[in-house]
N, C-alpha and C. Protein backbone atom coordinates (compact mmCIF):
# COMPACT_ATOMS: atom_id res chain seq x y z
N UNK A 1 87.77 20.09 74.51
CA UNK A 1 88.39 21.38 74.26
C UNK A 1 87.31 22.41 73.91
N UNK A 2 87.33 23.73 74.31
CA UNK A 2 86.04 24.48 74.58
C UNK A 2 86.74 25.33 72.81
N UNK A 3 85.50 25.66 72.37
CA UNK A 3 85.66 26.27 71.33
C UNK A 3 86.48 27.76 71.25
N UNK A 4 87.64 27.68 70.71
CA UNK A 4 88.90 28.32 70.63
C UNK A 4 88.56 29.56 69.45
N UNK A 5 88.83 30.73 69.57
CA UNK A 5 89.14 31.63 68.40
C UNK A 5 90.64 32.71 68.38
N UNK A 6 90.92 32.70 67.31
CA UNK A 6 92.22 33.20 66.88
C UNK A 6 91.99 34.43 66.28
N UNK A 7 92.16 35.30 66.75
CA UNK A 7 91.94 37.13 66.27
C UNK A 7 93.34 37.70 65.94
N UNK A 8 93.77 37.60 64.62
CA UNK A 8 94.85 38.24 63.99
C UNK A 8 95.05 38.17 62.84
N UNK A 9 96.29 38.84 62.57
CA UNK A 9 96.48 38.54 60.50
C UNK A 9 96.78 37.39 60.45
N UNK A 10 95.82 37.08 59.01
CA UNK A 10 95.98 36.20 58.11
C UNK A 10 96.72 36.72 56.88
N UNK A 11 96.76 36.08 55.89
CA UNK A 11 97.21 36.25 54.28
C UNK A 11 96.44 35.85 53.60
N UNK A 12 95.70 36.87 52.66
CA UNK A 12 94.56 36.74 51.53
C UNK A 12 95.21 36.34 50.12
N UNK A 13 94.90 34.92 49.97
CA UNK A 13 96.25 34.71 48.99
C UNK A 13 94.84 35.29 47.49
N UNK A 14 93.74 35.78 47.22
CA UNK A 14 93.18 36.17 46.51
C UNK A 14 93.42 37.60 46.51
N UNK A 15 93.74 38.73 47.75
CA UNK A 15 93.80 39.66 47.91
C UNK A 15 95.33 39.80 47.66
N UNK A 16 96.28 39.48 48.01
CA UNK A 16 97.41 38.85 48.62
C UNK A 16 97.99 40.12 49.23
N UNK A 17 97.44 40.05 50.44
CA UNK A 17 97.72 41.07 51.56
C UNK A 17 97.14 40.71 52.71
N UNK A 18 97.74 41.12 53.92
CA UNK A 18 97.54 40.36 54.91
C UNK A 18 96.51 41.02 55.51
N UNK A 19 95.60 40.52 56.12
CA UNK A 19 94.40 41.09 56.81
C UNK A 19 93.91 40.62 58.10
N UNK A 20 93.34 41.88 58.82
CA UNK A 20 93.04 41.40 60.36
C UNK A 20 91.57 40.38 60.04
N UNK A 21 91.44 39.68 60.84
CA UNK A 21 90.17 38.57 60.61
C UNK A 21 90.03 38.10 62.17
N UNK A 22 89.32 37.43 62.01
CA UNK A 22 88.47 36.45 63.75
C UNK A 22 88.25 35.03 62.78
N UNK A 23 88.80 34.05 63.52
CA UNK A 23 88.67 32.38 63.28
C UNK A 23 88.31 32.20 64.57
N UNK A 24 88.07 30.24 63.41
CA UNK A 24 87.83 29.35 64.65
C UNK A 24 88.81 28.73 64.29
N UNK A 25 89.36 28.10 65.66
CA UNK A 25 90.69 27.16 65.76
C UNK A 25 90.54 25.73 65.72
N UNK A 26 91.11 24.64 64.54
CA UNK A 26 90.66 23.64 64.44
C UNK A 26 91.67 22.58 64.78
N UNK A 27 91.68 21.53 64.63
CA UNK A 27 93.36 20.74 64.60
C UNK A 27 93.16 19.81 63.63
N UNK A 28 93.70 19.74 62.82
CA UNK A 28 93.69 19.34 61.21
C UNK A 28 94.41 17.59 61.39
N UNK A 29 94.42 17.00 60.63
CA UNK A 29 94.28 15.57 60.22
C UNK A 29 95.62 15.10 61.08
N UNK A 30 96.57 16.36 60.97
CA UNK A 30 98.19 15.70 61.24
C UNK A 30 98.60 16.15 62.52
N UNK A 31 97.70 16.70 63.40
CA UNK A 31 98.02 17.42 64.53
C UNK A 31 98.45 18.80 64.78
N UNK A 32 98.32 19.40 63.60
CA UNK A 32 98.47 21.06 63.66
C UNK A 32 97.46 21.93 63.71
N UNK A 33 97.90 22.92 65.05
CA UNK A 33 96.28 23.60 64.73
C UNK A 33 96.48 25.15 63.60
N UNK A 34 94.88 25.19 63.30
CA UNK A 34 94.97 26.33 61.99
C UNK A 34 93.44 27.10 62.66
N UNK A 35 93.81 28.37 62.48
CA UNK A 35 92.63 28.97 62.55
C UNK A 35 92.30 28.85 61.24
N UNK A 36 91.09 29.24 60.81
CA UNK A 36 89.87 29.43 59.52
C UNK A 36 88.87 30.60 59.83
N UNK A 37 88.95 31.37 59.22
CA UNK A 37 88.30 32.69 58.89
C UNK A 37 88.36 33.31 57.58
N UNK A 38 87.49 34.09 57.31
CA UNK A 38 86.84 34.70 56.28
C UNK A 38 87.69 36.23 55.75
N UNK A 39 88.27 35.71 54.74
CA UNK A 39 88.31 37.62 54.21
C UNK A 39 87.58 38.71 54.46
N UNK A 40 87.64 40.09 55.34
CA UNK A 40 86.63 40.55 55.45
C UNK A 40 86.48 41.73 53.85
N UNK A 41 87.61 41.65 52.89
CA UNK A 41 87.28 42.44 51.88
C UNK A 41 86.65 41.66 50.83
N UNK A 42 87.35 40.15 50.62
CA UNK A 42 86.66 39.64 49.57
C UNK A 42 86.04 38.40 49.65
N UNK A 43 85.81 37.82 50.84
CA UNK A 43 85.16 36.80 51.30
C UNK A 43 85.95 35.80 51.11
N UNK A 44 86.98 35.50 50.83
CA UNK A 44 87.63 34.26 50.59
C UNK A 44 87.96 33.42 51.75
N UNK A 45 88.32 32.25 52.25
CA UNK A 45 88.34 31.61 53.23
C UNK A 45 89.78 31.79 53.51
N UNK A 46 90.37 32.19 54.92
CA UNK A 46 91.27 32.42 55.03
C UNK A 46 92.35 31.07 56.11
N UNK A 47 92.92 30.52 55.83
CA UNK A 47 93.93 29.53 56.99
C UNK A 47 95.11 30.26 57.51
N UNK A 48 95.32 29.96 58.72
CA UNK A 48 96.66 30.32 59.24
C UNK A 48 97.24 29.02 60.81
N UNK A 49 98.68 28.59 60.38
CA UNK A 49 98.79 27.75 61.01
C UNK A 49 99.70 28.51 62.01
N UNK A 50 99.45 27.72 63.27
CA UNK A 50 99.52 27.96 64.43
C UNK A 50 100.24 27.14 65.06
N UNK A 51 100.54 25.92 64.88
CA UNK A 51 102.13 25.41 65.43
C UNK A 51 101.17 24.25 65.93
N UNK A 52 101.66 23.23 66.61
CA UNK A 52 101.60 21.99 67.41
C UNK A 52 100.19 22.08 67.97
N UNK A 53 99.42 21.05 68.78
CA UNK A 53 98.78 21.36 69.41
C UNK A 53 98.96 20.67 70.88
């Protein structure tokens, strides 16, 4: 699988407001994929799940 990115809102649960960001798309232990990207106001690591893979 060629390296995937996910460009949209997330939820800054430190900010707690939703923010535009750029991930990378991973598929996690149980078969769901999640992008992972960065807060761009306060650096916090951001997840957002993305359904089945």
């Amino acid at each position: 699988m060629a390296d995937e990115t996910y460009k949209g809102e997330f939820y800054c649960v430190k900010c707690k407001e939703k923010r535009e960001a750029e991930g990378n798309v991973v598929v996690s232990d149980n078969g769901r994929r999640m992008a992972k990207g960065k807060c761009p106001v306060c650096g916090t690591n951001l997840n957002r799940i993305l359904g089945k893979a």
